[in-house]
Protein backbone atom coordinates (compact mmCIF):
# COMPACT_ATOMS: atom_id res chain seq x y z
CA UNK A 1 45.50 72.10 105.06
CA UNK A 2 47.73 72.29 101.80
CA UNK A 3 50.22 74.37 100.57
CA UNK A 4 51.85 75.14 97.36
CA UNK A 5 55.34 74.83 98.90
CA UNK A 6 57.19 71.66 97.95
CA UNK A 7 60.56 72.36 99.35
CA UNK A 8 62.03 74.61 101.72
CA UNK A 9 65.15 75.23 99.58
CA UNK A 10 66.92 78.43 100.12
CA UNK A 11 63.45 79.90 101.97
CA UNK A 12 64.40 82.54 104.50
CA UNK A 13 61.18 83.28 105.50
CA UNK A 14 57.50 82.65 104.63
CA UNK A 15 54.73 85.02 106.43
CA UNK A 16 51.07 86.48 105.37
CA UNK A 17 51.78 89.70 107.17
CA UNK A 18 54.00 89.86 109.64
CA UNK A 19 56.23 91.40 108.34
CA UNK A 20 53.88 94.39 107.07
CA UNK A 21 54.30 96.86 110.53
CA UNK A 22 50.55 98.42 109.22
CA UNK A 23 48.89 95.16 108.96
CA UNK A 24 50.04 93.89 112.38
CA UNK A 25 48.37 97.41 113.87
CA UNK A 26 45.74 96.58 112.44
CA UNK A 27 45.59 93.20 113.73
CA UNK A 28 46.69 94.58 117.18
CA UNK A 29 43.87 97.21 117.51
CA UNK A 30 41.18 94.73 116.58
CA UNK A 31 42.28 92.14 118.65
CA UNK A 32 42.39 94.46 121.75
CA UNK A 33 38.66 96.11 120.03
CA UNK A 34 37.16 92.47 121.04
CA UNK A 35 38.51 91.68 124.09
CA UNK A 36 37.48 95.21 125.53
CA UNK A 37 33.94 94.99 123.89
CA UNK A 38 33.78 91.36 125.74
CA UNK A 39 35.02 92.70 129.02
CA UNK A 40 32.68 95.20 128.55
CA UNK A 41 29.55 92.62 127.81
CA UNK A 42 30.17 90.36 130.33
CA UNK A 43 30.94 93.79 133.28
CA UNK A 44 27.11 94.27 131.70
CA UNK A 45 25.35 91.05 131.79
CA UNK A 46 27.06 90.38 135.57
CA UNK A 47 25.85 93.57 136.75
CA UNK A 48 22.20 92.91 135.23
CA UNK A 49 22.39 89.05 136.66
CA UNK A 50 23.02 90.49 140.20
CA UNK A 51 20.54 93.61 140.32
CA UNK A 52 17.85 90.98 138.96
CA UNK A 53 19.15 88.51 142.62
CA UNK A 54 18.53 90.96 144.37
């Protein structure tokens, strides 16, 4: 992985977005979008996996 830094001279701070409050949201709310849709999928496929035992 490269970067175009090539000294870390008077740097007093380097982020993509973290410092952008909106874009962290945004981050946020997706990141808790896919782990509810997963909890969600798996709650499904269980409940499918034991009505089919039965």
């Amino acid at each position: 992985m490269g970067t175009s830094i090539t000294t870390w001279e008077n740097v007093s701070a380097y982020f993509t977005f973290a410092d952008n409050p909106m874009m962290l949201m945004l981050f946020t709310l997706g990141v808790v979008g896919i782990v509810a849709g997963l909890i969600r999928f798996i709650m499904k496929h269980e409940k499918e996996a034991f009505e089919n035992h039965k």
